[in-house]
N, C-alpha and C. Protein backbone atom coordinates (compact mmCIF):
# COMPACT_ATOMS: atom_id res chain seq x y z
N UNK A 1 0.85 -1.18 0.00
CA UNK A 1 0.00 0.00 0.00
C UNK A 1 0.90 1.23 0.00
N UNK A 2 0.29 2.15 -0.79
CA UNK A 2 1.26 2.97 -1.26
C UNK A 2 0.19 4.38 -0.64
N UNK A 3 0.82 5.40 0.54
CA UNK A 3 0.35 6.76 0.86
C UNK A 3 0.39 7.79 -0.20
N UNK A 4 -0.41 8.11 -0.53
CA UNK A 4 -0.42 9.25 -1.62
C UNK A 4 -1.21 10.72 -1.24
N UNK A 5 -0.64 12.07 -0.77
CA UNK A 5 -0.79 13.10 -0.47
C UNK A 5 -1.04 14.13 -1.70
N UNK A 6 -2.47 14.71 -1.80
CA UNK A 6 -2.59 15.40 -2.96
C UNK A 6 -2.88 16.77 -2.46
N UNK A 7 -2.67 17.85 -2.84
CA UNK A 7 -2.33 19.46 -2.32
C UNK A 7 -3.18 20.51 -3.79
N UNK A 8 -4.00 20.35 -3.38
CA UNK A 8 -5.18 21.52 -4.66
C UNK A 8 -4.66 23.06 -4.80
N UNK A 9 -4.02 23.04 -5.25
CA UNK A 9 -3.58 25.08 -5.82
C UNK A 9 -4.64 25.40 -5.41
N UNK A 10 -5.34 25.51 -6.45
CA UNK A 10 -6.52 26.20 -6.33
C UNK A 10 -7.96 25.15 -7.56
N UNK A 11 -9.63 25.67 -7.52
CA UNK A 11 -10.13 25.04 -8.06
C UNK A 11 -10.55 26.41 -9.22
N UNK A 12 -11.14 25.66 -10.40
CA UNK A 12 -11.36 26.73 -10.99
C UNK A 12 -13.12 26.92 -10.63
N UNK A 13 -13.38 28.27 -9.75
CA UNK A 13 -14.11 28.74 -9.22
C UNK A 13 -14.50 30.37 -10.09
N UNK A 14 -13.33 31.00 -10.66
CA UNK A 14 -13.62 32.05 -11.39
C UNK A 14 -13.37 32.49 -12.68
N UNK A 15 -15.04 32.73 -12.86
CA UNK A 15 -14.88 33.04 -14.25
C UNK A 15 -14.61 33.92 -14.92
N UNK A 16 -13.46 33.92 -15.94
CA UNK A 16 -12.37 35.02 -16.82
C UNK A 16 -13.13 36.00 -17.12
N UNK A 17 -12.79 37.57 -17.42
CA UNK A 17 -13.73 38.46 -17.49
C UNK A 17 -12.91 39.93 -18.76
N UNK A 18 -13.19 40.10 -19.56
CA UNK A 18 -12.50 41.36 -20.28
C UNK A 18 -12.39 42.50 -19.92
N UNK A 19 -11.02 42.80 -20.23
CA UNK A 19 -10.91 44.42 -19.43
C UNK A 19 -11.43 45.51 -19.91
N UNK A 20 -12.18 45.42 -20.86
CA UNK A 20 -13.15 46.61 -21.33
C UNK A 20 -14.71 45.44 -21.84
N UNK A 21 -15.92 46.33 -21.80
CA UNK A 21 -17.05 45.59 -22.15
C UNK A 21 -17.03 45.50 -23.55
N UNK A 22 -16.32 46.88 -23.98
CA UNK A 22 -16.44 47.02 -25.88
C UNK A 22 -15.26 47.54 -26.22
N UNK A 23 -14.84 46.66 -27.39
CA UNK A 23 -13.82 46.61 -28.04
C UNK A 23 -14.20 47.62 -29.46
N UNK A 24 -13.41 47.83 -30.19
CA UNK A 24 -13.59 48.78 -31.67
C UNK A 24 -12.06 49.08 -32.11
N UNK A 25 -12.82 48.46 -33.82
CA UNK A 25 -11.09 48.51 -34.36
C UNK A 25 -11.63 48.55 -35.63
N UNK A 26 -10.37 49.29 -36.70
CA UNK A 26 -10.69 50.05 -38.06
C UNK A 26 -9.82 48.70 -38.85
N UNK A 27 -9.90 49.09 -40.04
CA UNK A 27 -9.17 47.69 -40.96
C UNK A 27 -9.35 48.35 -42.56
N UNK A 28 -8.20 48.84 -43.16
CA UNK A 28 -8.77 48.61 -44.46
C UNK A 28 -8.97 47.74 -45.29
N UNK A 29 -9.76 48.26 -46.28
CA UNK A 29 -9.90 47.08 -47.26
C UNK A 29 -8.69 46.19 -47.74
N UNK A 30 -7.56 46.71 -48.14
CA UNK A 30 -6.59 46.23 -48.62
C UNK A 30 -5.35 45.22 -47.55
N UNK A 31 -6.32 45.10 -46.61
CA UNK A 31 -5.17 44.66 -44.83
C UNK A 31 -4.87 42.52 -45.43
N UNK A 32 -3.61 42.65 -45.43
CA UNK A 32 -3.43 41.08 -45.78
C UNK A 32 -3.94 40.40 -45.00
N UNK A 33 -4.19 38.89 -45.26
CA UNK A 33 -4.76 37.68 -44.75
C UNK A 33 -3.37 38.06 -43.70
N UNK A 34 -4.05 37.26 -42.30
CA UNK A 34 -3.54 37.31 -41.05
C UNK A 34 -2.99 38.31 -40.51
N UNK A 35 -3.69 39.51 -40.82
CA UNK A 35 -2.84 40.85 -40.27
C UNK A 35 -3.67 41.35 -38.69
N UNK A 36 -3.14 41.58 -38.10
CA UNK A 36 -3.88 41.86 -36.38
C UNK A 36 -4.70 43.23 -36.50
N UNK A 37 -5.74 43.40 -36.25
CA UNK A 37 -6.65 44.48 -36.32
C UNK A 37 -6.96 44.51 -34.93
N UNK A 38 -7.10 44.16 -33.66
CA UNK A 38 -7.12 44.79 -32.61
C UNK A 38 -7.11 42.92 -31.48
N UNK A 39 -6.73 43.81 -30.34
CA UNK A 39 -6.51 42.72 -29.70
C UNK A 39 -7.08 42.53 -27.91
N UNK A 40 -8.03 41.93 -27.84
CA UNK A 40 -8.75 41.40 -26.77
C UNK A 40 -8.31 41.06 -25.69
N UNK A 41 -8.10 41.58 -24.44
CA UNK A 41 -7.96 40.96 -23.29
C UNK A 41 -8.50 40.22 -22.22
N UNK A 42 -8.59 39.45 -21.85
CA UNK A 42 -8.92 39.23 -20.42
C UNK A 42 -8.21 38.44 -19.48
N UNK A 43 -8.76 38.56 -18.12
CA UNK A 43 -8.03 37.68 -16.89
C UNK A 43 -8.69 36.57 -16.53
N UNK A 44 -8.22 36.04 -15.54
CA UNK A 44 -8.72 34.62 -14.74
C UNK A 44 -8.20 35.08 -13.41
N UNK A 45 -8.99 35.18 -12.21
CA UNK A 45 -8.72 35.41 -11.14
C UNK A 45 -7.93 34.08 -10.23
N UNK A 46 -8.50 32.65 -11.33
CA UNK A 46 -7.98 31.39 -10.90
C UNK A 46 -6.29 31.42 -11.24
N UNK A 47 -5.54 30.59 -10.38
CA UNK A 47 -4.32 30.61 -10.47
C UNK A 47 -4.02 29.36 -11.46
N UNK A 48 -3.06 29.21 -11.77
CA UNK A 48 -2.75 28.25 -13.49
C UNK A 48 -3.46 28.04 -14.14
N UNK A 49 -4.75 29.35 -14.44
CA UNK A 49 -5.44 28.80 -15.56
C UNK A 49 -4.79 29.49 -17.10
N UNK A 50 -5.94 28.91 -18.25
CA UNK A 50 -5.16 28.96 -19.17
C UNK A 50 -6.49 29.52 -20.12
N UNK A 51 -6.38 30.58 -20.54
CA UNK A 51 -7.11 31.47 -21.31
C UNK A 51 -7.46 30.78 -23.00
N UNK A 52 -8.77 31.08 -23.50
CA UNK A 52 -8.59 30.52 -24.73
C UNK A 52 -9.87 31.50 -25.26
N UNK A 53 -9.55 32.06 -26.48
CA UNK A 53 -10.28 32.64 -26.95
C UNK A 53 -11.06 32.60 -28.31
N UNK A 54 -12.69 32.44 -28.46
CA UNK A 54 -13.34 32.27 -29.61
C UNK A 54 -14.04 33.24 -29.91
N UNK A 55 -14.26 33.12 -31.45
CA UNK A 55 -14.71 34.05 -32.26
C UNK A 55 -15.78 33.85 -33.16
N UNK A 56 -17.42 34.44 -32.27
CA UNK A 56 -18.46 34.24 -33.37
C UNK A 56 -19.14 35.31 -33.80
N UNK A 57 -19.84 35.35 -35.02
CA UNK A 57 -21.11 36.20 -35.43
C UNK A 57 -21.98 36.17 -34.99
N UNK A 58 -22.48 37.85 -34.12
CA UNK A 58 -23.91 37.35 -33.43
C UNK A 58 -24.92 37.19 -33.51
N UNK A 59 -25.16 37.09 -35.49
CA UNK A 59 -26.21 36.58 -35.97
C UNK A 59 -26.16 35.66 -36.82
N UNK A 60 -25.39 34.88 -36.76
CA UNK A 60 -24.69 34.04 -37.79
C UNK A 60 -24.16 34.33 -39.14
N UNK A 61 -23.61 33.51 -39.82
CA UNK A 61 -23.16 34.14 -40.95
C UNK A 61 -21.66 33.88 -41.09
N UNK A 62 -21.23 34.24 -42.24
CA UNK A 62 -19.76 34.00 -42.45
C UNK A 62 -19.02 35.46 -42.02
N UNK A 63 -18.11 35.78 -41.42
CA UNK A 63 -17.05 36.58 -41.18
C UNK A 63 -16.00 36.56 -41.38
N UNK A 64 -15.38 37.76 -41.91
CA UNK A 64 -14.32 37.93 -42.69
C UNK A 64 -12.84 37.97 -41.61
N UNK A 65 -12.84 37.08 -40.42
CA UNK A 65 -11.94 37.49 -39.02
C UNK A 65 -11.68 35.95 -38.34
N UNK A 66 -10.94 36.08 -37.87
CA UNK A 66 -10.94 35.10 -36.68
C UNK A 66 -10.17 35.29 -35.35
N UNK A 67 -10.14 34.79 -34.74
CA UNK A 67 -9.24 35.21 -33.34
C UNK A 67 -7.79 34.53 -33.08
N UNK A 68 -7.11 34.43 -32.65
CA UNK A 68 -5.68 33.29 -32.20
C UNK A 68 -6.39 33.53 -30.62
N UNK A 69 -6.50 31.90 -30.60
CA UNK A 69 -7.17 31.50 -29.44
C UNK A 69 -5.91 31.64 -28.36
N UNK A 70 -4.75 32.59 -28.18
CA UNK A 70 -4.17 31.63 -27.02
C UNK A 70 -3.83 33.57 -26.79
N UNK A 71 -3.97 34.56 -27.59
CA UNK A 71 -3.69 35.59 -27.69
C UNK A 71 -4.73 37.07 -27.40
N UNK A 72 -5.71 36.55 -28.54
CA UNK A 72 -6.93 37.09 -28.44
C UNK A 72 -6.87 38.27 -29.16
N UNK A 73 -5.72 38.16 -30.24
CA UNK A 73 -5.90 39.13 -30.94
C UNK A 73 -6.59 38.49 -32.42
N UNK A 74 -7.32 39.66 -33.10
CA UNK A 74 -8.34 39.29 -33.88
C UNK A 74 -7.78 39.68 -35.42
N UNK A 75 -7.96 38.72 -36.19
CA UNK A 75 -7.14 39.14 -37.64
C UNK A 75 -7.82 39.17 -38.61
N UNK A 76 -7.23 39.22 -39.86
CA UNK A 76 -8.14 39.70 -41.21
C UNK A 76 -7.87 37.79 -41.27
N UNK A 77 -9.28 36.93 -41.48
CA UNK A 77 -8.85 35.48 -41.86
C UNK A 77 -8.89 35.54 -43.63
N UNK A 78 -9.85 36.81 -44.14
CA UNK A 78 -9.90 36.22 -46.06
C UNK A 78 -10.05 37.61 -46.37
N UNK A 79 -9.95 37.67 -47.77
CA UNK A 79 -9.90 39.00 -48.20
C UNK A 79 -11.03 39.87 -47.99
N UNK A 80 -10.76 41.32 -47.75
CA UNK A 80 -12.09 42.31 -47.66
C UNK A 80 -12.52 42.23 -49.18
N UNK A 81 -13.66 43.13 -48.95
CA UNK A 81 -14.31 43.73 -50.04
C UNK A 81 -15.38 44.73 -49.90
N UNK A 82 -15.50 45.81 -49.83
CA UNK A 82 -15.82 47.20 -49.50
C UNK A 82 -17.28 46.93 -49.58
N UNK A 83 -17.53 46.49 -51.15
CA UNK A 83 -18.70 46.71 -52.15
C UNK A 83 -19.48 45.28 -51.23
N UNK A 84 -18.39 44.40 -51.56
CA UNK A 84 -19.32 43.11 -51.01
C UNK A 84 -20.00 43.21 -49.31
N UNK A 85 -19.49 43.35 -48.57
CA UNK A 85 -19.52 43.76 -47.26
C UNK A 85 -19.94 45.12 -46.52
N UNK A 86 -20.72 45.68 -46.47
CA UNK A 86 -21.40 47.17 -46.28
C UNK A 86 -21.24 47.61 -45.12
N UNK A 87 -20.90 46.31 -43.82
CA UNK A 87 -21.38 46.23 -42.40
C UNK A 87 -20.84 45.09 -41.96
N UNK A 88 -20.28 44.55 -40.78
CA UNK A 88 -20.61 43.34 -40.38
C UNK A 88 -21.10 43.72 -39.23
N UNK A 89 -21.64 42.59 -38.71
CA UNK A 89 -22.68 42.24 -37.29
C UNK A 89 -21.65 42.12 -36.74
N UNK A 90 -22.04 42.59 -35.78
CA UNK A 90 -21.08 42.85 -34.03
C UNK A 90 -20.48 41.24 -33.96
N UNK A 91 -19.56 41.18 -33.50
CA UNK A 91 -18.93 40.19 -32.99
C UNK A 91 -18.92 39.75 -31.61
N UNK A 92 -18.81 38.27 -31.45
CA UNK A 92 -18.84 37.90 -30.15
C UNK A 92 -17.94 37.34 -29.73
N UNK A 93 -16.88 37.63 -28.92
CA UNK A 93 -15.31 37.26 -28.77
C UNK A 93 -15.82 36.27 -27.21
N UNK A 94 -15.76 35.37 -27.31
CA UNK A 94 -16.02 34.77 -26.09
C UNK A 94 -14.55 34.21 -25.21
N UNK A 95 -14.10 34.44 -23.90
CA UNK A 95 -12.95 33.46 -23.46
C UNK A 95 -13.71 32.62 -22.69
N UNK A 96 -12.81 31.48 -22.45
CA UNK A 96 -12.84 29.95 -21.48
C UNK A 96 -11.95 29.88 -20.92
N UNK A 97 -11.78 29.43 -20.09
CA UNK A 97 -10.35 29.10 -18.97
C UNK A 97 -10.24 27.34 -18.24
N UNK A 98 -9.52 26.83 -18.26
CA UNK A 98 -8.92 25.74 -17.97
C UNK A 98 -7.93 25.90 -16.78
N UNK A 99 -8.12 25.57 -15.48
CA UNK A 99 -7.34 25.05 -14.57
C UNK A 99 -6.30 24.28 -14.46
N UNK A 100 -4.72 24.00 -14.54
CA UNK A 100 -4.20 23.36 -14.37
C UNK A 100 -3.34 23.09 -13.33
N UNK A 101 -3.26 21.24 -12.57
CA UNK A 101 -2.99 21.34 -11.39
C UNK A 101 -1.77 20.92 -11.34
């Protein structure tokens, strides 16, 4: 029989939160595939957690962006087009956090 002593950091109890409610960022038409147009923060009050960040339309639809989930900065994913695109719908940058013990 083997004693085994296990010691919890911490649990993940809190949920990650952004340091501003609203984000806003300009882009021209001509901005290359993967170029950073603005970049998202948030924290985890939990200790070794691990931030991950997604990127949806909040009415569905295709969008011309995506996020780097480990960064949270948001990029051009395919080419603009002025004429084609008039507007996009607000975006919904969501984070998750993962505990590690």
């Amino acid at each position: 029989i083997v004693k085994v002593q296990i010691f919890i950091a911490d649990i993940n109890d809190n949920a990650p939160y952004f340091d501003q409610k609203r984000y806003e960022g300009k882009v021209a038409e001509n901005a290359e595939i993967n170029q950073d147009v603005i970049t998202v923060k948030a924290h985890d009050l939990d200790r070794l957690s691990n931030l991950k960040y997604d990127l949806y339309a909040v009415h569905g639809g295709r969008i011309p962006f995506g996020v780097r989930t480990d960064s949270g900065a948001v990029f051009v994913k395919e080419p603009l087009d002025y004429e084609k695109v008039i507007a996009v719908d607000y975006l919904d940058i969501s984070v998750t956090s993962k505990c590690f013990f």
